[in-house]
C-alpha atoms as a PDB file:
ATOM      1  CA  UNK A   1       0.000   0.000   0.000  1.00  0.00           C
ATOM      2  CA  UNK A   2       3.070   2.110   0.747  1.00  0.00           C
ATOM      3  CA  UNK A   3       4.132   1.833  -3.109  1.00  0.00           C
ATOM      4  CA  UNK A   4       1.059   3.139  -4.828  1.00  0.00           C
ATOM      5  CA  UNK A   5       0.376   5.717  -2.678  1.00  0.00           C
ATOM      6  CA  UNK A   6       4.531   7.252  -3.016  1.00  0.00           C
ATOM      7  CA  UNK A   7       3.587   6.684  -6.650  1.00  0.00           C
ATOM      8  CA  UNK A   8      -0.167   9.266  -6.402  1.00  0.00           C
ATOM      9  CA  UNK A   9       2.738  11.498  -4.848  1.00  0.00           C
ATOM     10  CA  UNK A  10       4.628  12.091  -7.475  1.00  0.00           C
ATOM     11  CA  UNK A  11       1.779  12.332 -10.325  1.00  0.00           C
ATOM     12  CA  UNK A  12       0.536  14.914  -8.082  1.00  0.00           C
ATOM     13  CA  UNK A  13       3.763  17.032  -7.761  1.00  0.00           C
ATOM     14  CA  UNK A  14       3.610  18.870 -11.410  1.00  0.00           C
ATOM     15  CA  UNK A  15      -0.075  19.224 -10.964  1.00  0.00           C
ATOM     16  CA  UNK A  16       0.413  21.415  -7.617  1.00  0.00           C
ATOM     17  CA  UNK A  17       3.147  23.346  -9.378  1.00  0.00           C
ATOM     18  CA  UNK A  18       1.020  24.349 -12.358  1.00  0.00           C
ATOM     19  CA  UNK A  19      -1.808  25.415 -10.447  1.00  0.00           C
ATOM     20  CA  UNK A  20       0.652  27.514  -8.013  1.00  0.00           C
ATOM     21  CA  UNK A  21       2.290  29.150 -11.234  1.00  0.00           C
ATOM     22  CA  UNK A  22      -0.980  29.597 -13.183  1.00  0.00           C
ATOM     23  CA  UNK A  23      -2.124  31.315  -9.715  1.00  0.00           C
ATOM     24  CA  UNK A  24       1.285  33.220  -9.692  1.00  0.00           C
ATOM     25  CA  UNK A  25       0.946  34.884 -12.844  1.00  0.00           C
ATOM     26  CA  UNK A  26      -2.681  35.829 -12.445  1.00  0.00           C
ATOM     27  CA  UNK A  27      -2.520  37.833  -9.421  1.00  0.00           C
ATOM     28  CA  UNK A  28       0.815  39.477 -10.460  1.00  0.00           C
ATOM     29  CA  UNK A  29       0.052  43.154  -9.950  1.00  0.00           C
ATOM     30  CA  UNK A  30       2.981  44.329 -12.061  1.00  0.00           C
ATOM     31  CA  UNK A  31       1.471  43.744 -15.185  1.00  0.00           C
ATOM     32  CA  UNK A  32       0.255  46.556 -16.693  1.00  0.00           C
ATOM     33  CA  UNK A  33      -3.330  46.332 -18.855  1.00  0.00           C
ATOM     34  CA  UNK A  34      -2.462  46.147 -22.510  1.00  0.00           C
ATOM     35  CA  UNK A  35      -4.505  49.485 -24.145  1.00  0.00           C
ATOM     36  CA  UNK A  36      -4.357  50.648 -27.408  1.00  0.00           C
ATOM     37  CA  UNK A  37      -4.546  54.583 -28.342  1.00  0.00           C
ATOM     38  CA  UNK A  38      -7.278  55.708 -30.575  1.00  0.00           C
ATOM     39  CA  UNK A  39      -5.667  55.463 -34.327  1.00  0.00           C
ATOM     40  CA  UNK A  40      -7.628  59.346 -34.711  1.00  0.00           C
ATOM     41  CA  UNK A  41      -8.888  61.744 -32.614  1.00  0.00           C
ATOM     42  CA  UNK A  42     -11.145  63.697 -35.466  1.00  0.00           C
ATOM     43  CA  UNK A  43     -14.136  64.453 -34.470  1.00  0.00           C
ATOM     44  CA  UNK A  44     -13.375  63.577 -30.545  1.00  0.00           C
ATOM     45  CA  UNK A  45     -12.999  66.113 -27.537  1.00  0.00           C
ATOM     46  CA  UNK A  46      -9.994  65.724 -25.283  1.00  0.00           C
ATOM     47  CA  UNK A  47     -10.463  67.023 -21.504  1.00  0.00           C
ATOM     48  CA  UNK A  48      -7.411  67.998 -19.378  1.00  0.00           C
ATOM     49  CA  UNK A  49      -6.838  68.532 -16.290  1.00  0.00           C
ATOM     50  CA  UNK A  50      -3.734  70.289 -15.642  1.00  0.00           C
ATOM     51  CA  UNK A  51      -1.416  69.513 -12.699  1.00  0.00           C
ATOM     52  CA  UNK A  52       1.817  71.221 -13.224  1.00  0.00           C
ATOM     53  CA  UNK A  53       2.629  73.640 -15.955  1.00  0.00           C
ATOM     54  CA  UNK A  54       6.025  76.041 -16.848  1.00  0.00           C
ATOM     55  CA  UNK A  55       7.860  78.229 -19.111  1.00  0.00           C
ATOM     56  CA  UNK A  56       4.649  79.674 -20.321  1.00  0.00           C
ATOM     57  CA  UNK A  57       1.999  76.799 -19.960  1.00  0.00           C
ATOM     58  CA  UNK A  58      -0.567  77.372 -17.156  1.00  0.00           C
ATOM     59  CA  UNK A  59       0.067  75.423 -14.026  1.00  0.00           C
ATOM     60  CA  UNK A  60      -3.404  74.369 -12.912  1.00  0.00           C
ATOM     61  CA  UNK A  61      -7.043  74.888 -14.606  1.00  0.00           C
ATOM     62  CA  UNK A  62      -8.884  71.988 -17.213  1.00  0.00           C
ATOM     63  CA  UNK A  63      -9.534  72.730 -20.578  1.00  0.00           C
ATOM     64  CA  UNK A  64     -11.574  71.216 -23.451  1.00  0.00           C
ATOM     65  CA  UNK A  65      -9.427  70.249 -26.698  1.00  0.00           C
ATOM     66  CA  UNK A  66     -12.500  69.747 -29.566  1.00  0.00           C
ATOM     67  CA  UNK A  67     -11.299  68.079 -32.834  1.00  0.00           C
ATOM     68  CA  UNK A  68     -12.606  68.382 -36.007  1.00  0.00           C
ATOM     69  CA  UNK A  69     -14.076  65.729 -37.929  1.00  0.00           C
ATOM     70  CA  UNK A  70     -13.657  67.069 -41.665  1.00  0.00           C
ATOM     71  CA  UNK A  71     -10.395  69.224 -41.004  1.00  0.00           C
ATOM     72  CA  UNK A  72      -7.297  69.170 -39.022  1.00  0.00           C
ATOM     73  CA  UNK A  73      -8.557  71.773 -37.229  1.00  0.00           C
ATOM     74  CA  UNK A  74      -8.966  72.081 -33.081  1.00  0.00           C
ATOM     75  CA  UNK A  75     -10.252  75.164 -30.463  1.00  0.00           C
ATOM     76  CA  UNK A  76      -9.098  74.883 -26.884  1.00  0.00           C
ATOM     77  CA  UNK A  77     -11.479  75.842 -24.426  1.00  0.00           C
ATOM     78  CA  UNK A  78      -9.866  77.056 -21.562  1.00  0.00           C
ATOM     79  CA  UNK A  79     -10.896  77.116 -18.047  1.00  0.00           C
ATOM     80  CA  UNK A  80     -10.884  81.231 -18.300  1.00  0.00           C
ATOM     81  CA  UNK A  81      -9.017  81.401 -15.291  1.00  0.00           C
ATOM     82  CA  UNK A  82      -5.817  79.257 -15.902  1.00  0.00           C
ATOM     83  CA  UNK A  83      -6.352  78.355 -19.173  1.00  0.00           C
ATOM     84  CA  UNK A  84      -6.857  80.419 -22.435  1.00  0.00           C
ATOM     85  CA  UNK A  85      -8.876  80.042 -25.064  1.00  0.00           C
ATOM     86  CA  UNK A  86      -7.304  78.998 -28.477  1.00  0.00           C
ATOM     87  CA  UNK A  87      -6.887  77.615 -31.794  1.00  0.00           C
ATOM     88  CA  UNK A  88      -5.074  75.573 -34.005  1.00  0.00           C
ATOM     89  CA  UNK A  89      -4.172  72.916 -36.878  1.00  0.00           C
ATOM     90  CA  UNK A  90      -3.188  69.044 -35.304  1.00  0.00           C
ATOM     91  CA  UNK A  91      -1.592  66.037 -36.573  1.00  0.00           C
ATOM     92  CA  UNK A  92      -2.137  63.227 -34.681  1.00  0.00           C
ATOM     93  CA  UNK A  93      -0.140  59.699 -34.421  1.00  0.00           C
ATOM     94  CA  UNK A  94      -0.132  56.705 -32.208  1.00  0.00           C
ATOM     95  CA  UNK A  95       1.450  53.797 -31.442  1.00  0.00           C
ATOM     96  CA  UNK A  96       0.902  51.088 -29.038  1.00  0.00           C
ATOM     97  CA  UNK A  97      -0.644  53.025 -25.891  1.00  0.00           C
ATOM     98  CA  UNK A  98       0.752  56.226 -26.835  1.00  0.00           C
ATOM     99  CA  UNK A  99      -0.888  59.439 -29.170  1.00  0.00           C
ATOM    100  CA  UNK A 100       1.065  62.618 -29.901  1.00  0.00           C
ATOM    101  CA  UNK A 101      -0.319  65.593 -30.988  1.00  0.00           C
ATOM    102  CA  UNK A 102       1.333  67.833 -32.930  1.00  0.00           C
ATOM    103  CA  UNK A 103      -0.444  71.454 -32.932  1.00  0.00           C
ATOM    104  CA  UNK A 104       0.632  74.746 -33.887  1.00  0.00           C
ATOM    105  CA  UNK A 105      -1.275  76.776 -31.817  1.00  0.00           C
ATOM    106  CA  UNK A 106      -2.633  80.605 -32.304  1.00  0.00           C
ATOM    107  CA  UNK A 107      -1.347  81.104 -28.752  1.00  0.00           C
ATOM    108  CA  UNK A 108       2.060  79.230 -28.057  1.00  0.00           C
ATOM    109  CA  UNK A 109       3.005  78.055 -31.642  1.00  0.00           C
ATOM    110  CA  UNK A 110       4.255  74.536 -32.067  1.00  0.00           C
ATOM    111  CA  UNK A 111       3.762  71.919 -29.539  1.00  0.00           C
ATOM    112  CA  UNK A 112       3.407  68.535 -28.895  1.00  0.00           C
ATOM    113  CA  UNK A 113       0.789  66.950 -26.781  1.00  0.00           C
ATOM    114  CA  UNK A 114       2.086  62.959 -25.708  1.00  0.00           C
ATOM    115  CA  UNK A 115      -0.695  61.212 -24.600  1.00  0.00           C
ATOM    116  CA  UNK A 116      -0.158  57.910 -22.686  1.00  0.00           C
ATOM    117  CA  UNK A 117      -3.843  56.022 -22.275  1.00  0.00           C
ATOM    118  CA  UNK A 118      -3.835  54.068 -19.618  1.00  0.00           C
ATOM    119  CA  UNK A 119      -7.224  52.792 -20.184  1.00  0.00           C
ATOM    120  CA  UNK A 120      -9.178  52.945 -23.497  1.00  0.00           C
ATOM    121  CA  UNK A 121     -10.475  56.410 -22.818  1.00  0.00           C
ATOM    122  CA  UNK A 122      -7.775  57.958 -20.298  1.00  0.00           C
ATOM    123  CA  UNK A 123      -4.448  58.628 -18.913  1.00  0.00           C
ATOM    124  CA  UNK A 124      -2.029  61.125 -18.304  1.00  0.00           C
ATOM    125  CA  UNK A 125      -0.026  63.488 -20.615  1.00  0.00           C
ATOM    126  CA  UNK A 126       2.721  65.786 -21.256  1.00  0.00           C
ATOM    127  CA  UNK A 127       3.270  68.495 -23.672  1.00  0.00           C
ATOM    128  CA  UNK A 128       5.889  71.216 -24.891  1.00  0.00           C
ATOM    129  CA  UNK A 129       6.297  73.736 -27.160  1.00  0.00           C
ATOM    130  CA  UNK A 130       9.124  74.465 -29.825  1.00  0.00           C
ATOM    131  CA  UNK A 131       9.574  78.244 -29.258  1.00  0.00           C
ATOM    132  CA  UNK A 132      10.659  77.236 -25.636  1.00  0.00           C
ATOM    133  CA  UNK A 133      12.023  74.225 -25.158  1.00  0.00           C
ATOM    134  CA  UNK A 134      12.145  74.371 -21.564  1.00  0.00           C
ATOM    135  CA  UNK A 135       8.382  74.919 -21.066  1.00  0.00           C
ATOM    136  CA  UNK A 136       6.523  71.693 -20.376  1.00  0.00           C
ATOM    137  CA  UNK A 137       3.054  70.895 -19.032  1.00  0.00           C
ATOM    138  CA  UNK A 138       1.912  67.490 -16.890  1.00  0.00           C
ATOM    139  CA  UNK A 139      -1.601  66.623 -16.146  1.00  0.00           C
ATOM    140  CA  UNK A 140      -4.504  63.647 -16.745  1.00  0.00           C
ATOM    141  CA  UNK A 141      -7.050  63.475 -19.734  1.00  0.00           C
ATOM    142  CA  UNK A 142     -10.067  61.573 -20.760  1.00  0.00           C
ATOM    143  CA  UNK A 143     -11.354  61.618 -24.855  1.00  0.00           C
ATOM    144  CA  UNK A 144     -15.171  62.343 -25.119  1.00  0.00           C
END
């Protein structure tokens, strides 16, 4: 009786270490989700939410980027307080979980706004702006 039961054992050995490593890489909380940017933003609205801003970008304050659907045409709506209204032309690209897009602005010129979604609809960005390199803006977003 000694025999068979040594020999249920050791069938049951790579059995317990599959289900431990199956359970393993489930719960691993490093993995990040797997999202995909939007390949356009025409005709979508972009909402920010600044949280730090310099060298000529506001600090704090939300604003409403609107796209156009027939041109590549955009209007910031600014918060009025923190933010300024403007307008521009974009070109937007994306690649994995990341958008950029490039604007040229009526109020700061050329610019870049890097998106990185960390869900289908939001995530966090940064931006700049050619005429001053050293000016950069940080903050969230979520596309309407």
């Amino acid at each position: 009786m000694e025999a068979p039961m040594k020999y249920l054992q050791l069938l049951l050995i790579p059995f317990v270490i599959l289900a431990l490593n199956a359970c393993s890489s489930s719960s691993d909380s490093d993995d990040e989700p797997v999202v995909s940017a939007p390949s356009s933003i025409s005709g979508k609205s972009v909402k920010i939410t600044v949280s730090s801003g310099s060298g000529g970008f506001a600090s704090t304050g939300t604003a409403e980027m609107v796209f156009s659907n027939t041109t590549n045409q955009y209007i910031i709506n600014g918060d009025t307080v923190n933010v300024a209204d403007s307008a521009g032309t974009f070109l937007y690209s994306s690649s994995s979980n990341k958008g950029t897009i490039a604007v040229d602005d009526s109020g700061f010129g050329k610019g870049n706004f890097n998106l990185t979604f960390t869900s289908t609809i939001s995530g966090t960005y940064t931006a700049d702006m050619e005429q001053n390199p050293s000016a950069s803006q940080k903050g969230s977003f979520e596309v309407q």
